[in-house]
N, C-alpha and C. Protein backbone atom coordinates (compact mmCIF):
# COMPACT_ATOMS: atom_id res chain seq x y z
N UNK A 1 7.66 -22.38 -2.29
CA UNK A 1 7.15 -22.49 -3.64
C UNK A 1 7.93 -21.57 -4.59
N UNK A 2 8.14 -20.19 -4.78
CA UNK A 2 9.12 -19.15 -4.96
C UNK A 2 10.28 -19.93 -5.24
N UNK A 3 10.80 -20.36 -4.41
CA UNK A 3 12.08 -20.40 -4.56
C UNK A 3 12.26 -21.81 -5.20
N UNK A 4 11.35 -22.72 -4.95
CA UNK A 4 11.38 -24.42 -5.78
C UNK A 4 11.18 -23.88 -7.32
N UNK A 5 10.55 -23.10 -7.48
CA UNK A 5 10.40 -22.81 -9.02
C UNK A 5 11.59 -21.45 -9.35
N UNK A 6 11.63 -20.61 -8.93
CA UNK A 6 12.77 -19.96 -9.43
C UNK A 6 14.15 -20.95 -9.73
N UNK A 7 14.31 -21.39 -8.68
CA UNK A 7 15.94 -22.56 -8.44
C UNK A 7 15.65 -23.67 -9.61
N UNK A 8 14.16 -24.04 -10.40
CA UNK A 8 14.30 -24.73 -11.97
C UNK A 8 14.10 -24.22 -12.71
N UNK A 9 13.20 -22.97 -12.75
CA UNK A 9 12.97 -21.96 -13.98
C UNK A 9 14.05 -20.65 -14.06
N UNK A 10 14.24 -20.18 -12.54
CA UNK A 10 15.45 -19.46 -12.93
C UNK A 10 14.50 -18.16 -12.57
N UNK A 11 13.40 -18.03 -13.26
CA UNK A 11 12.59 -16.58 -13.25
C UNK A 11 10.67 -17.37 -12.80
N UNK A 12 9.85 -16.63 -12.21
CA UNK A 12 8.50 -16.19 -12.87
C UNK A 12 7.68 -15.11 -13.29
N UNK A 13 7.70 -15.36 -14.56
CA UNK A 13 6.80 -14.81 -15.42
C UNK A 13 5.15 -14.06 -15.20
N UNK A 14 4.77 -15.40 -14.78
CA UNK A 14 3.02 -15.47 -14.60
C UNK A 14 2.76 -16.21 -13.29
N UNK A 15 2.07 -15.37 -12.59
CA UNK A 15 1.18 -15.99 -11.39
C UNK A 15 -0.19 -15.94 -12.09
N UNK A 16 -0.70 -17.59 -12.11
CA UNK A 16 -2.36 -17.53 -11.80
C UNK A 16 -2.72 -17.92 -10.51
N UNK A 17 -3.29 -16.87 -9.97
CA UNK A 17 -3.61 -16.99 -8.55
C UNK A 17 -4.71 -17.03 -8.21
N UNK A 18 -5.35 -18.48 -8.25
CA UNK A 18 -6.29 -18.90 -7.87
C UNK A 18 -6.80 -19.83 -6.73
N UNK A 19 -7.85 -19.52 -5.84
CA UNK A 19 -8.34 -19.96 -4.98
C UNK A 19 -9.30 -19.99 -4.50
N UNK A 20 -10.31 -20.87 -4.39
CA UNK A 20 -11.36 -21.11 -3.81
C UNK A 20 -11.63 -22.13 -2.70
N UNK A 21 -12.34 -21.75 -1.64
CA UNK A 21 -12.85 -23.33 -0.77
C UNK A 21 -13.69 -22.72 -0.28
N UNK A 22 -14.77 -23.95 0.11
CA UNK A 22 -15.69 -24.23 0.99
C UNK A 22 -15.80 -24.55 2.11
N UNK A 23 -14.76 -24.37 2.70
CA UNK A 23 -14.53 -24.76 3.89
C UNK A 23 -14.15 -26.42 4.61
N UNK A 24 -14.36 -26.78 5.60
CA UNK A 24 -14.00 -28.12 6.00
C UNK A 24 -15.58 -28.85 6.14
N UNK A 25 -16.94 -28.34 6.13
CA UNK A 25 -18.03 -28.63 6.41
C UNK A 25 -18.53 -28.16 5.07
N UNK A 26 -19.37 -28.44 4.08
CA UNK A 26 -20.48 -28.14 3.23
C UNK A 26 -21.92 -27.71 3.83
N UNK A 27 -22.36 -28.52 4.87
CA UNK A 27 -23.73 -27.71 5.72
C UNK A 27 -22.97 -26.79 6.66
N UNK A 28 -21.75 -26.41 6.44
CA UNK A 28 -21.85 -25.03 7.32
C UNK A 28 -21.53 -23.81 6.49
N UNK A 29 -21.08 -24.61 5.06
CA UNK A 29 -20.57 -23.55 4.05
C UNK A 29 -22.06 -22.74 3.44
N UNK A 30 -23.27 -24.35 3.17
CA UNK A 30 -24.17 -23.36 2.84
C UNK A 30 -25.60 -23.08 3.78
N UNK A 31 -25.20 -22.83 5.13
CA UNK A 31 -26.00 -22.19 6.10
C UNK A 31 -26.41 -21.45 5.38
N UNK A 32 -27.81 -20.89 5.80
CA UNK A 32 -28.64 -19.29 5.58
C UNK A 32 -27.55 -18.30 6.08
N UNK A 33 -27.52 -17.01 5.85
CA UNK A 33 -26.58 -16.18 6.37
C UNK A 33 -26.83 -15.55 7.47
N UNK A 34 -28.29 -15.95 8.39
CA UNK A 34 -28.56 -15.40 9.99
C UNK A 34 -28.26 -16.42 10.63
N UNK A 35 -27.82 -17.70 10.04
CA UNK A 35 -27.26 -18.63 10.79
C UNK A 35 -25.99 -18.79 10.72
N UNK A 36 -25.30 -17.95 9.48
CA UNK A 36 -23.97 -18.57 9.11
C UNK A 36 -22.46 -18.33 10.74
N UNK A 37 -22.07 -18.93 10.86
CA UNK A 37 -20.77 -18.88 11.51
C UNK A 37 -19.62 -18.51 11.63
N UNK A 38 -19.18 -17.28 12.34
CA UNK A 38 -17.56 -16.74 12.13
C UNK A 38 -16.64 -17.66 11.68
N UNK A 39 -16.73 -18.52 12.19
CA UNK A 39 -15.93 -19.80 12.38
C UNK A 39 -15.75 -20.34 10.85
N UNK A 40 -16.71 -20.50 10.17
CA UNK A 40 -16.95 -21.17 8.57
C UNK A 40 -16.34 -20.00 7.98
N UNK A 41 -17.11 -18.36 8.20
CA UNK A 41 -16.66 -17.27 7.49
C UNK A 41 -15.07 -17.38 7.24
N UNK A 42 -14.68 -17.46 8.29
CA UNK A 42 -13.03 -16.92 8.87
C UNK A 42 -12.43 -17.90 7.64
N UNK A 43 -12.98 -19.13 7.78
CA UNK A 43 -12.20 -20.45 6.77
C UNK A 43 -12.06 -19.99 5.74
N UNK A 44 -13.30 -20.11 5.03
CA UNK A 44 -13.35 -19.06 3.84
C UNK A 44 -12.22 -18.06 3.43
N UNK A 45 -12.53 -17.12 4.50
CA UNK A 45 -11.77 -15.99 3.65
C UNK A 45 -10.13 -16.27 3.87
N UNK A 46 -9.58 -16.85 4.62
CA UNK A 46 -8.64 -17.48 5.00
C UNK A 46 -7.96 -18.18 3.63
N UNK A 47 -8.59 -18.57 3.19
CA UNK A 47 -8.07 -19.81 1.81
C UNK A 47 -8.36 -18.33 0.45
N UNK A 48 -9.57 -17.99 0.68
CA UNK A 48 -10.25 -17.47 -0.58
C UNK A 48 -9.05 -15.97 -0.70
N UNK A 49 -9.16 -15.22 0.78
CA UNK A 49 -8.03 -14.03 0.26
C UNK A 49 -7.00 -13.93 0.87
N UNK A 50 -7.13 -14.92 2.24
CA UNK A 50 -5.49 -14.81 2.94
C UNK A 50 -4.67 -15.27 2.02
N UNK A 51 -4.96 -16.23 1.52
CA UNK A 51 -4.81 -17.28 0.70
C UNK A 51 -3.69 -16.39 -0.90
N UNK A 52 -4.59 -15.93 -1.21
CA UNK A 52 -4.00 -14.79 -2.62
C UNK A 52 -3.21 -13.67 -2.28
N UNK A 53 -3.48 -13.15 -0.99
CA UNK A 53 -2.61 -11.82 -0.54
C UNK A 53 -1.06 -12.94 -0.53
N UNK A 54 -0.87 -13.93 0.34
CA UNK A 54 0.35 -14.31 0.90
C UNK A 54 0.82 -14.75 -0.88
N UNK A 55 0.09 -15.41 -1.43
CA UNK A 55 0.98 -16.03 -2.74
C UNK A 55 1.23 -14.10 -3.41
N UNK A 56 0.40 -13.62 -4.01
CA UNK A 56 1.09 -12.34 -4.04
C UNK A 56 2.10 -11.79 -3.74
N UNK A 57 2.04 -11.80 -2.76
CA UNK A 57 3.25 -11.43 -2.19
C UNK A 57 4.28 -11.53 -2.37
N UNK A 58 4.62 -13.19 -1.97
CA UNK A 58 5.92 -13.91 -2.27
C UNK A 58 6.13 -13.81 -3.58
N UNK A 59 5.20 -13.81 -5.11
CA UNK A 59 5.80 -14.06 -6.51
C UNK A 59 6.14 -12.42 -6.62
N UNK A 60 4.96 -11.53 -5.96
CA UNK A 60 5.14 -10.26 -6.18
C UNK A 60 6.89 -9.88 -6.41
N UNK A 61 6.98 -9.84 -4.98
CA UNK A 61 8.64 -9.58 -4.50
C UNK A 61 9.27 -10.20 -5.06
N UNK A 62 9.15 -11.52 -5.75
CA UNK A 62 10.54 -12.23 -6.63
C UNK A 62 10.01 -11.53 -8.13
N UNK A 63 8.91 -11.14 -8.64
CA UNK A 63 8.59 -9.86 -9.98
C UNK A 63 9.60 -9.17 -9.42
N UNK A 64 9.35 -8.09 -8.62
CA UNK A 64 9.83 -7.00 -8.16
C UNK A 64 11.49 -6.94 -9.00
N UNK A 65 12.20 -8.30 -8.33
CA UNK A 65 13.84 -8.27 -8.15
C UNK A 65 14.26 -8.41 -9.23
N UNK A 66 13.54 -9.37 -10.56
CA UNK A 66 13.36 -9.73 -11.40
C UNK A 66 13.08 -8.56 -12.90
N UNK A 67 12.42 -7.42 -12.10
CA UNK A 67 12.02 -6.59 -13.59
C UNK A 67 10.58 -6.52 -14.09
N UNK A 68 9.72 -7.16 -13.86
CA UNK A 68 8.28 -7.52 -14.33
C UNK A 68 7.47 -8.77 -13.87
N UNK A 69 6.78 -8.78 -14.52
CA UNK A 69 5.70 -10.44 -14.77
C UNK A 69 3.90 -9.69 -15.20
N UNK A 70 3.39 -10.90 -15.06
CA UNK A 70 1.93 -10.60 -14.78
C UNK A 70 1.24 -11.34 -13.89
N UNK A 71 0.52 -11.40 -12.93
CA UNK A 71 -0.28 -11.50 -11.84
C UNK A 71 -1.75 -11.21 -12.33
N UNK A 72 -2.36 -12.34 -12.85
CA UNK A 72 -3.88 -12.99 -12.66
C UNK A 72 -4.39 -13.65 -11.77
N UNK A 73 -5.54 -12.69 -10.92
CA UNK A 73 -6.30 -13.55 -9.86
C UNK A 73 -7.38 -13.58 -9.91
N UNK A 74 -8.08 -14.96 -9.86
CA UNK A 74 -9.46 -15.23 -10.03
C UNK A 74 -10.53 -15.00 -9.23
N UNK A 75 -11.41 -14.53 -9.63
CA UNK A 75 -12.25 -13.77 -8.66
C UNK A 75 -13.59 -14.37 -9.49
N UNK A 76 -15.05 -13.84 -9.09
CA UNK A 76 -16.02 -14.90 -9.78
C UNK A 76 -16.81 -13.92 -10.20
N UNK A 77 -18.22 -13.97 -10.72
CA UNK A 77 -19.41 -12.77 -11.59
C UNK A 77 -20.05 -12.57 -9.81
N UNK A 78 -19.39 -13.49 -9.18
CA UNK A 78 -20.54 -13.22 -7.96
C UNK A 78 -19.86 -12.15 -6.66
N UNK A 79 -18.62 -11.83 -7.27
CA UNK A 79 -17.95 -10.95 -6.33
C UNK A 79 -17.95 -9.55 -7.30
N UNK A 80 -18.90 -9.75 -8.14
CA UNK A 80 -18.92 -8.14 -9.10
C UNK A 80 -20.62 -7.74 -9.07
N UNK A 81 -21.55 -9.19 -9.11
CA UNK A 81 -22.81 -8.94 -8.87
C UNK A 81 -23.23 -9.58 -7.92
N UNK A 82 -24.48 -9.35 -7.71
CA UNK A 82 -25.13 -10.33 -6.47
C UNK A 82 -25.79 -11.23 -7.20
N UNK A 83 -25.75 -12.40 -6.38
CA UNK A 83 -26.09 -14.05 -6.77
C UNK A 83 -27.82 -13.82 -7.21
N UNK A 84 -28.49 -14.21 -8.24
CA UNK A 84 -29.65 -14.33 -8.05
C UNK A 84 -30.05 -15.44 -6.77
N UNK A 85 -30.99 -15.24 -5.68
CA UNK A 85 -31.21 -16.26 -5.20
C UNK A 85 -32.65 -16.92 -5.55
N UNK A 86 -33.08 -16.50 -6.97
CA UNK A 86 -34.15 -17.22 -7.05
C UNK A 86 -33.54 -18.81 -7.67
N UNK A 87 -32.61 -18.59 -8.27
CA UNK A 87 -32.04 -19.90 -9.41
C UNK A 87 -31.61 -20.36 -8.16
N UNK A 88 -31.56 -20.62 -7.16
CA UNK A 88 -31.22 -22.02 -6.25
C UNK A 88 -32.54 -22.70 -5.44
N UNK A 89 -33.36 -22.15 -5.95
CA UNK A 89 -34.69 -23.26 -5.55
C UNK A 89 -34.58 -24.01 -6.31
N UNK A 90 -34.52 -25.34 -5.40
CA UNK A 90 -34.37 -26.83 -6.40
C UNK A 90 -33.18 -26.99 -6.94
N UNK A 91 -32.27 -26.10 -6.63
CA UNK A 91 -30.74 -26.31 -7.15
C UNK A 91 -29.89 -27.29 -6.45
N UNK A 92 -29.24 -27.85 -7.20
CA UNK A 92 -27.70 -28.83 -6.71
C UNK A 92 -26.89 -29.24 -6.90
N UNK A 93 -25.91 -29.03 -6.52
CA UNK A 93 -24.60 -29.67 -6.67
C UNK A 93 -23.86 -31.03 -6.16
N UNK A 94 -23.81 -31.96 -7.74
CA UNK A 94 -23.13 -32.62 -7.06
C UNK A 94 -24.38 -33.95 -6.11
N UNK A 95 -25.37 -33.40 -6.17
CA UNK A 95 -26.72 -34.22 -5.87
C UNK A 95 -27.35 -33.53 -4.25
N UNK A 96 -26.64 -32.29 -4.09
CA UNK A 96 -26.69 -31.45 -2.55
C UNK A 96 -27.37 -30.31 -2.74
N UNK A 97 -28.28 -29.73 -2.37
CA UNK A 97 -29.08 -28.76 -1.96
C UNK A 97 -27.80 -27.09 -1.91
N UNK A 98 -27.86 -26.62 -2.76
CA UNK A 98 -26.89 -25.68 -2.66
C UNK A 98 -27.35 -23.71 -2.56
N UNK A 99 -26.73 -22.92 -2.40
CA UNK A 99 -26.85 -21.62 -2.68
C UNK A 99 -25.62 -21.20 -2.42
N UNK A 100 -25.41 -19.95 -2.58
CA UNK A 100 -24.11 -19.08 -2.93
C UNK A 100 -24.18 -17.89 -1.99
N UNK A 101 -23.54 -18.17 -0.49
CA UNK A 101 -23.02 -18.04 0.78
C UNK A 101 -22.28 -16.21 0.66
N UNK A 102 -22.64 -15.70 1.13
CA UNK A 102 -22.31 -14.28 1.13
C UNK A 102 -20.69 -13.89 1.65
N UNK A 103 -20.35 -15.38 2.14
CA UNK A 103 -18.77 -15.30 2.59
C UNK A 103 -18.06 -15.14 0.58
N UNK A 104 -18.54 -16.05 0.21
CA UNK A 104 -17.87 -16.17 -1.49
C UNK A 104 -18.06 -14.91 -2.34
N UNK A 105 -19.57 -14.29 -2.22
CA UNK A 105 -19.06 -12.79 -2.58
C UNK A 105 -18.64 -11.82 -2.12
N UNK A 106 -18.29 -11.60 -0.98
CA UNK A 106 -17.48 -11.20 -0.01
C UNK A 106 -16.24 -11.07 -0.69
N UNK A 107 -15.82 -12.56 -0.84
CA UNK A 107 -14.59 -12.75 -0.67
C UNK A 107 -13.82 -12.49 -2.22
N UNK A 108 -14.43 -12.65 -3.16
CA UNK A 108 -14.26 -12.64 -4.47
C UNK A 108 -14.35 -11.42 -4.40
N UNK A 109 -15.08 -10.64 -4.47
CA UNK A 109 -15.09 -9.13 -4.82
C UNK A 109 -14.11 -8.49 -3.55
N UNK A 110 -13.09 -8.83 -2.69
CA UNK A 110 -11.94 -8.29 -1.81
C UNK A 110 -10.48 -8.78 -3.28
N UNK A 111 -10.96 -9.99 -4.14
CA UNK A 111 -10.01 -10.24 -5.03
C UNK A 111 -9.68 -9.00 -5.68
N UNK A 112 -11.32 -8.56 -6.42
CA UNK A 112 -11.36 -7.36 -7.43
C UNK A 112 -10.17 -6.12 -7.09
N UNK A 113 -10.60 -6.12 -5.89
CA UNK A 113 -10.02 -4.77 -5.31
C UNK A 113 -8.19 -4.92 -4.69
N UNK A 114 -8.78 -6.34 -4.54
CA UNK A 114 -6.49 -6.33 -4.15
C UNK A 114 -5.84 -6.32 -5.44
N UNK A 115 -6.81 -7.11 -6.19
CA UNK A 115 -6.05 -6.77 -7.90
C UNK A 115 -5.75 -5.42 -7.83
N UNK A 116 -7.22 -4.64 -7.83
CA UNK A 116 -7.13 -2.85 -8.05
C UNK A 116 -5.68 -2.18 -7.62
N UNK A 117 -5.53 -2.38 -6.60
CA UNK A 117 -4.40 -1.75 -5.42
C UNK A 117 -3.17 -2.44 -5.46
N UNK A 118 -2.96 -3.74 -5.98
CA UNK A 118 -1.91 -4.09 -6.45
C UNK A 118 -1.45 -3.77 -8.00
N UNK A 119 -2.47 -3.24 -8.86
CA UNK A 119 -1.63 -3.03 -10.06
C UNK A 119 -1.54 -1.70 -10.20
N UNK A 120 -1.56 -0.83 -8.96
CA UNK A 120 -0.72 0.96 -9.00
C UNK A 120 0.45 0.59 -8.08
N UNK A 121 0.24 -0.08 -7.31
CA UNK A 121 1.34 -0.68 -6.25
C UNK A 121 2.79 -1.15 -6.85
N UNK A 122 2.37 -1.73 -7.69
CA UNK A 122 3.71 -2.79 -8.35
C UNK A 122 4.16 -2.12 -9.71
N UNK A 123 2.78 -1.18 -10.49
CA UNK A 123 3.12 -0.87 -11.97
C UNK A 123 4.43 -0.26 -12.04
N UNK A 124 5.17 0.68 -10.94
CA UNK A 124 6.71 1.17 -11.45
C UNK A 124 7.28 0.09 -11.53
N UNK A 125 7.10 -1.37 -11.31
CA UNK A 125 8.00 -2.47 -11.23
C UNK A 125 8.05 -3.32 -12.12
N UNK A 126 7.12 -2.98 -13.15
CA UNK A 126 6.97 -3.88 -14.54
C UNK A 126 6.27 -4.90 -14.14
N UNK A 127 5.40 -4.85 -13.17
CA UNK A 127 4.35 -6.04 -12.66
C UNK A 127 2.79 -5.48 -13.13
N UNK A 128 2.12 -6.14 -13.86
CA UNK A 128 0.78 -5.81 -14.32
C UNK A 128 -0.25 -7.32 -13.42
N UNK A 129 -0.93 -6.65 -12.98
CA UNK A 129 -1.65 -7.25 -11.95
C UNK A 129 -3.74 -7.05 -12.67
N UNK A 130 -3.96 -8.15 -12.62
CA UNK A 130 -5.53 -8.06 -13.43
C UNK A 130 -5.92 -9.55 -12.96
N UNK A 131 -7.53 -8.90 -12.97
CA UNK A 131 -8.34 -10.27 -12.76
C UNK A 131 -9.18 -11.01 -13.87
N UNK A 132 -9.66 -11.98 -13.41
CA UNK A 132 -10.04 -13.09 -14.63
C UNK A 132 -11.63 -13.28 -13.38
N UNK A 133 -12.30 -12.70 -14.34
CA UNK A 133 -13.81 -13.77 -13.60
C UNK A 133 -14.70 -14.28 -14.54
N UNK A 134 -14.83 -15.42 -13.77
CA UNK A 134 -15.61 -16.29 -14.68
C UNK A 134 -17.41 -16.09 -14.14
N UNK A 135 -18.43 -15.70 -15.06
CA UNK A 135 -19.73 -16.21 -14.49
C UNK A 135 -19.97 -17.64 -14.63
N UNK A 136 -20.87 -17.85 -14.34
CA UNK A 136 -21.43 -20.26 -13.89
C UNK A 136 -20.49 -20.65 -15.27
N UNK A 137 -19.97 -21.32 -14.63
CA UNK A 137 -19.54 -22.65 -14.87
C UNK A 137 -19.73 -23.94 -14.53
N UNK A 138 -20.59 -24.87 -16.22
CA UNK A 138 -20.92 -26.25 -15.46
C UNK A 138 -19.51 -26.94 -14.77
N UNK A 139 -20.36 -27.42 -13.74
CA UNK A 139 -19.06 -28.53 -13.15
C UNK A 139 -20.25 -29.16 -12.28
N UNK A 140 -21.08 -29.89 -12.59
CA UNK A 140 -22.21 -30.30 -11.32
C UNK A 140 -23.36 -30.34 -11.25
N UNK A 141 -23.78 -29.07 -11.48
CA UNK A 141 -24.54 -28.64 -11.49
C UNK A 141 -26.04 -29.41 -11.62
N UNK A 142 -27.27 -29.54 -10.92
CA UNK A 142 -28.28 -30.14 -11.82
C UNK A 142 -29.19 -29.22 -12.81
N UNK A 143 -30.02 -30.20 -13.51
CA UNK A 143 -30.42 -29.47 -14.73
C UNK A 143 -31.43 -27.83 -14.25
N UNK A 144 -32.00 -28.00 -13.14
CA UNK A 144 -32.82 -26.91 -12.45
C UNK A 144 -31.78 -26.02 -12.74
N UNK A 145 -30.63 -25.86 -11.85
CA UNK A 145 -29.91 -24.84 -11.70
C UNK A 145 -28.95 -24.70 -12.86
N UNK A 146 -28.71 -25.33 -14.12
CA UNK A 146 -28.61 -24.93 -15.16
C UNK A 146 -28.98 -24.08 -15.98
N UNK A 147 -30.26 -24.74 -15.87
CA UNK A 147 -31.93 -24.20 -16.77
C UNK A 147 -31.75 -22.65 -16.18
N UNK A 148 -32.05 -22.33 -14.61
CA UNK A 148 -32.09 -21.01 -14.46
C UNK A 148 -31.38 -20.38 -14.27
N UNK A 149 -30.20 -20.69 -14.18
CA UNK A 149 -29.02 -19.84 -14.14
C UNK A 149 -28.94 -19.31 -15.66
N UNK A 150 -28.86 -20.50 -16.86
CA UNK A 150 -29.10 -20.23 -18.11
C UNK A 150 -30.02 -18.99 -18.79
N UNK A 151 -30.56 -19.27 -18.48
CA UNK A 151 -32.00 -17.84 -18.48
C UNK A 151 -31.38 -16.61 -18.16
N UNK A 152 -30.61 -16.40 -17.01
CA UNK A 152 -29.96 -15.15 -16.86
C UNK A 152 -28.79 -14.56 -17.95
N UNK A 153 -28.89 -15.36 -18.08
CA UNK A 153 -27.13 -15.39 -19.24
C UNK A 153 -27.83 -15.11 -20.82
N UNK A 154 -27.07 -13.58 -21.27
CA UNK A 154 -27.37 -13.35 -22.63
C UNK A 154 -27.42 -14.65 -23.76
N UNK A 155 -26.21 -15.01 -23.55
CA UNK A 155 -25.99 -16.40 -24.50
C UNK A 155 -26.66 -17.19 -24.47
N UNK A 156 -27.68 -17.69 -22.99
CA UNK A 156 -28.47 -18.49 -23.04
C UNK A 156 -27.85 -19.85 -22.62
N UNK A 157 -26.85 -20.00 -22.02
CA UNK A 157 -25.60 -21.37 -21.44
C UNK A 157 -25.00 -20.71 -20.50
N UNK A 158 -24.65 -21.72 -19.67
CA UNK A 158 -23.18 -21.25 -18.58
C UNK A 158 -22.14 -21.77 -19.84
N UNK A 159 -20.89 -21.61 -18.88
CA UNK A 159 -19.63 -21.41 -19.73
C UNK A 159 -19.43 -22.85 -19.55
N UNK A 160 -18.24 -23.41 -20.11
CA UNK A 160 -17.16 -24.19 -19.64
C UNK A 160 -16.08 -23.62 -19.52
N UNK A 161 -15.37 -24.38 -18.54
CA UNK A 161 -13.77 -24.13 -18.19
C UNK A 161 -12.76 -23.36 -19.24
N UNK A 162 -13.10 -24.42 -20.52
CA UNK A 162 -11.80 -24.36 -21.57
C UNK A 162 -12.19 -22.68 -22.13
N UNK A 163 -13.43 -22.27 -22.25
CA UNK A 163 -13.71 -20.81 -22.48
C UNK A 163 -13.06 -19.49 -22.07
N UNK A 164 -12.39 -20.43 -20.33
CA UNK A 164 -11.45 -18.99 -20.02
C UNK A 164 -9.92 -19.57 -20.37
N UNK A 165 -9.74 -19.95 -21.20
CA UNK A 165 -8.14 -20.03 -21.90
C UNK A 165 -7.62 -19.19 -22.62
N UNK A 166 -8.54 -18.55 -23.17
CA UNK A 166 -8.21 -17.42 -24.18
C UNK A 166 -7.40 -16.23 -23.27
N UNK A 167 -8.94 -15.28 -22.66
CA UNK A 167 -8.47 -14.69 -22.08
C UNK A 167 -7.69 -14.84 -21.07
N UNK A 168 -7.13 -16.41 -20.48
CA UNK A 168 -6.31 -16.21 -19.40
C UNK A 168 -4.77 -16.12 -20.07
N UNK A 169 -4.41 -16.57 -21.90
CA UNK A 169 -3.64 -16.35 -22.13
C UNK A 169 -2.91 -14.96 -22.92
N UNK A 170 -4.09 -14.46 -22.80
CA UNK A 170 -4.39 -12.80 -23.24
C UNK A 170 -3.60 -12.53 -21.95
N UNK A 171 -4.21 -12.22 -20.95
CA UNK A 171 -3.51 -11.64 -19.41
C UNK A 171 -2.50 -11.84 -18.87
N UNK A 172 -2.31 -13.33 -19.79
CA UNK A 172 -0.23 -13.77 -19.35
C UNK A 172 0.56 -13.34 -20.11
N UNK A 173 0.22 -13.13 -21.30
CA UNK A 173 1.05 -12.57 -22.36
C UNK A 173 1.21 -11.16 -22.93
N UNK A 174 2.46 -11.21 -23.46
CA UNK A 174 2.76 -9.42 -23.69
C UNK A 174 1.25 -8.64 -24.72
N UNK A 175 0.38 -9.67 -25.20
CA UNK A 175 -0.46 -8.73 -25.84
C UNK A 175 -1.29 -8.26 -25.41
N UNK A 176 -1.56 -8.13 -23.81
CA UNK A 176 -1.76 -7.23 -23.25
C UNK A 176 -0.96 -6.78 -22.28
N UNK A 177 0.34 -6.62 -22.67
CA UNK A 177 0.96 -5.26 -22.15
C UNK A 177 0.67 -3.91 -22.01
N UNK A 178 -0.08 -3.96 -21.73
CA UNK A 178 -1.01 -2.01 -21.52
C UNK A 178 -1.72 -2.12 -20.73
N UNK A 179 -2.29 -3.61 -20.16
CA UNK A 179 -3.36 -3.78 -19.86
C UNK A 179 -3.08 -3.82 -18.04
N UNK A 180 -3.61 -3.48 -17.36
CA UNK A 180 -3.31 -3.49 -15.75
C UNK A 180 -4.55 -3.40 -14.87
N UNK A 181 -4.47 -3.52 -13.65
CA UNK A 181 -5.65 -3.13 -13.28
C UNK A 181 -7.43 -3.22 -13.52
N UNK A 182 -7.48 -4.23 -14.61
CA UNK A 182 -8.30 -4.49 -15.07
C UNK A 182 -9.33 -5.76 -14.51
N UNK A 183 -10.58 -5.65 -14.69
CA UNK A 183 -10.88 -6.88 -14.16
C UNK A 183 -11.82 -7.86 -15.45
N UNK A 184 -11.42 -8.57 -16.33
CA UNK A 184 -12.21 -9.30 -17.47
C UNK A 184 -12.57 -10.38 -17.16
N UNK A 185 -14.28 -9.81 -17.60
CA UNK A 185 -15.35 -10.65 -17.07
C UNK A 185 -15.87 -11.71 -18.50
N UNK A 186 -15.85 -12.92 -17.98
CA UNK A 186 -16.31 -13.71 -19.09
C UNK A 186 -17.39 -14.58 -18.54
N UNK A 187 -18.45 -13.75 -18.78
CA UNK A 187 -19.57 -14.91 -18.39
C UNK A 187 -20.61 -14.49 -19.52
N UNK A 188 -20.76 -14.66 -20.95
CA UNK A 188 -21.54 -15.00 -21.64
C UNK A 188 -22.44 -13.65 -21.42
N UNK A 189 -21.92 -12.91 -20.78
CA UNK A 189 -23.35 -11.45 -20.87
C UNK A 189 -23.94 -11.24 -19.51
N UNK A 190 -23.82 -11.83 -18.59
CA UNK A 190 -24.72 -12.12 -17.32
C UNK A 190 -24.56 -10.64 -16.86
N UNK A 191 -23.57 -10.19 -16.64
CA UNK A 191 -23.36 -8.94 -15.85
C UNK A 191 -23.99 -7.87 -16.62
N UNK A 192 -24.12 -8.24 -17.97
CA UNK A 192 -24.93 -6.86 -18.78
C UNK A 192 -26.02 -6.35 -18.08
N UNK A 193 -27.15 -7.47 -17.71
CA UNK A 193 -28.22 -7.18 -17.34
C UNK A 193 -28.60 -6.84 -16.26
């Protein structure tokens, strides 16, 4: 990948390094967590941070040779707080019985912190390394788990997608050149409370 895009662009600039999965099963992704499975866990974190360490890496080291860049990785409100688990009674996704699996905040909040340790790591190298988390975002969702997820949220709404454009073009671009190590949270207020 590195090298297919350097060999047409010549340079990269910006990694958005994002990743999420659920694994290869959905009833094993959202087991209870005295039932949950190494096996599902391992998947998880496999995609969610093996997943971001190895792309890191590789754009890291072509930053490195290069002089700079910036490195944004997405991480979620649920790897900075803990999930309410009352808002998934009666919740679903997608028309499926859902909750939010302790492998995903796990794994999101290991993002926070490789961000952390990668942007003292790389900063003599002109590499600024920061995260982007988003709290709920509709994509599915039914109206239950709207409604109460909504309630938690200062604003009173989950987000949409197009909401993190701003700041994701804030974090690619030189106007925040100062900025490192940081983790900007855009979820409408949720984490205030």
């Amino acid at each position: 990948m590195v090298a297919a895009v350097v060999g047409d662009l010549g340079r990269i600039d910006v990694l958005v390094n994002n990743a999420a999965s659920k694994g290869s099963s959905l009833d094993e992704f959202f087991k209870p967590f005295e039932e949950y499975s190494l096996t599902t866990w391992r998947e998880v974190m496999s995609v969610n941070i093996d997943g971001l360490f190895l792309v890191a890496q590789a754009v890291g080291k072509q930053m490195k040779l290069q002089g700079g860049g910036s490195i944004i990785q997405t991480s979620s409100i649920y790897g900075v707080v803990a999930p309410d688990q009352r808002i998934y009674e009666g919740s679903e996704y997608n028309g499926r019985a859902i909750n939010s699996p302790a492998v995903y905040s796990a794994s999101k909040a290991a993002v926070v912190g490789l961000t952390s340790y990668l942007s003292t790591y790389w900063a003599n190298s002109g590499i600024r390394v920061n995260s982007l988390t988003p709290g709920g975002i509709s994509s599915g969702q039914n109206k239950t788990f709207d409604d109460k997820y909504s309630n938690r949220v200062p604003l009173g709404r989950m987000g949409n997608a197009s909401e993190l454009t701003g700041a994701l073009i804030y974090l690619a671009s030189d106007a925040s050149s100062y900025v490192t190590g940081q983790n900007l949270i855009v979820d409408g207020g949720l984490s205030t409370w």
